[in-house]
Protein backbone atom coordinates (compact mmCIF):
# COMPACT_ATOMS: atom_id res chain seq x y z
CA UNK A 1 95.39 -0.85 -30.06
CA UNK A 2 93.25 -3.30 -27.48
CA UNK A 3 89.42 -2.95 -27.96
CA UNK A 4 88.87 -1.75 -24.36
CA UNK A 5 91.96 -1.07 -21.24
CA UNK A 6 91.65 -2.96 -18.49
CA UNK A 7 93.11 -1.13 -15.65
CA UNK A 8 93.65 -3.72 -13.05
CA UNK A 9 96.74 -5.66 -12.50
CA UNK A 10 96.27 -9.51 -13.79
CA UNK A 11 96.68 -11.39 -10.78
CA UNK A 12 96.09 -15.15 -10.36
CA UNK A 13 92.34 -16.08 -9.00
CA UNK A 14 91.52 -18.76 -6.34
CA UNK A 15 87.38 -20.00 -7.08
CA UNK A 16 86.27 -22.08 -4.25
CA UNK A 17 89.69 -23.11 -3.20
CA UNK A 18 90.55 -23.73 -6.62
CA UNK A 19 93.45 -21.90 -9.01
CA UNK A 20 91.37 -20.42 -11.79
CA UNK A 21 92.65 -21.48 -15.28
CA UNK A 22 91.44 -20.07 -18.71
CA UNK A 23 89.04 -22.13 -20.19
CA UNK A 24 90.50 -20.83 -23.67
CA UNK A 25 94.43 -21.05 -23.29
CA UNK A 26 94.98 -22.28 -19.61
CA UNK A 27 96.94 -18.98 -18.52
CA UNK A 28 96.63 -17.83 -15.11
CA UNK A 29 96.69 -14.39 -14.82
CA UNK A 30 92.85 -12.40 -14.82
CA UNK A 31 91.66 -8.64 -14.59
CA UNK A 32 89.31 -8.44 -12.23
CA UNK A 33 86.20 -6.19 -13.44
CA UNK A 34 81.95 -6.16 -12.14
CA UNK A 35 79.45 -6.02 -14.84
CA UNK A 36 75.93 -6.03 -14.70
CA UNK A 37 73.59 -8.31 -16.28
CA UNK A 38 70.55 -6.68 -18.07
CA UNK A 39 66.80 -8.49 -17.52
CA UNK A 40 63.87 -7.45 -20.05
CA UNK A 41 62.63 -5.31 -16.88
CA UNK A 42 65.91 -3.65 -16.56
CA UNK A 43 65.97 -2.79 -20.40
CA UNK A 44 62.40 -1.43 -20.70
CA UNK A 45 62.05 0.58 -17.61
CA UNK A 46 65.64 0.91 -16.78
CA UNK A 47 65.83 0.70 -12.72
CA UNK A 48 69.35 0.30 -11.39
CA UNK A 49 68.02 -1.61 -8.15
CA UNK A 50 66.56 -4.65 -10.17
CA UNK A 51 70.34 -5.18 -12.14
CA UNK A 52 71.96 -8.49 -11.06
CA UNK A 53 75.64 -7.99 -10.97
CA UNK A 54 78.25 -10.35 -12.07
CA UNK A 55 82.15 -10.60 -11.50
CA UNK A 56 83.98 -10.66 -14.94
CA UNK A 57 87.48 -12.04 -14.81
CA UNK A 58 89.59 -11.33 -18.33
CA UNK A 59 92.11 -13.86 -19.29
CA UNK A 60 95.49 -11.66 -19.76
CA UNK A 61 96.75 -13.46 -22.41
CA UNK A 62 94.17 -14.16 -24.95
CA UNK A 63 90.77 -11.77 -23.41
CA UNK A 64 88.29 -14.46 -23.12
CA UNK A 65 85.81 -13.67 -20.10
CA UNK A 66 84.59 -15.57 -17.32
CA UNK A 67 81.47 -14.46 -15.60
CA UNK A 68 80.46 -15.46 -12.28
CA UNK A 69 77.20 -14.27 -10.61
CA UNK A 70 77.41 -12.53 -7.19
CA UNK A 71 75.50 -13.63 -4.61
């Protein structure tokens, strides 16, 4: 049984006109998910507002992650 279930199709991924490739295996398929990244003010107080959020593409062969920072 997988750790966690991803429920996006893997799709290929185009980054600044460039086909995405796994750093880890060199598959092209990803699941798309957003995660945010916690600060020291975000973990002590806790406001949502202050969270920086991040685009998290999974690797659908072997899992490995690949973050990218929204802008």
């Amino acid at each position: 049984m997988p750790l966690i279930t991803l429920k996006t199709d893997a799709a290929p991924v185009e980054i600044a006109g460039q086909r995405l490739k796994c750093l880890m295996c060199q598959h092209e398929s990803f699941h798309q998910r957003r995660s945010h990244l916690d600060t020291a003010l975000t973990t002590t107080m806790n406001p949502d507002w202050v969270d920086r959020q991040a685009y998290c593409l999974v690797c659908d062969q072997c899992g490995f992650i690949h973050w990218f920072l929204s802008k």
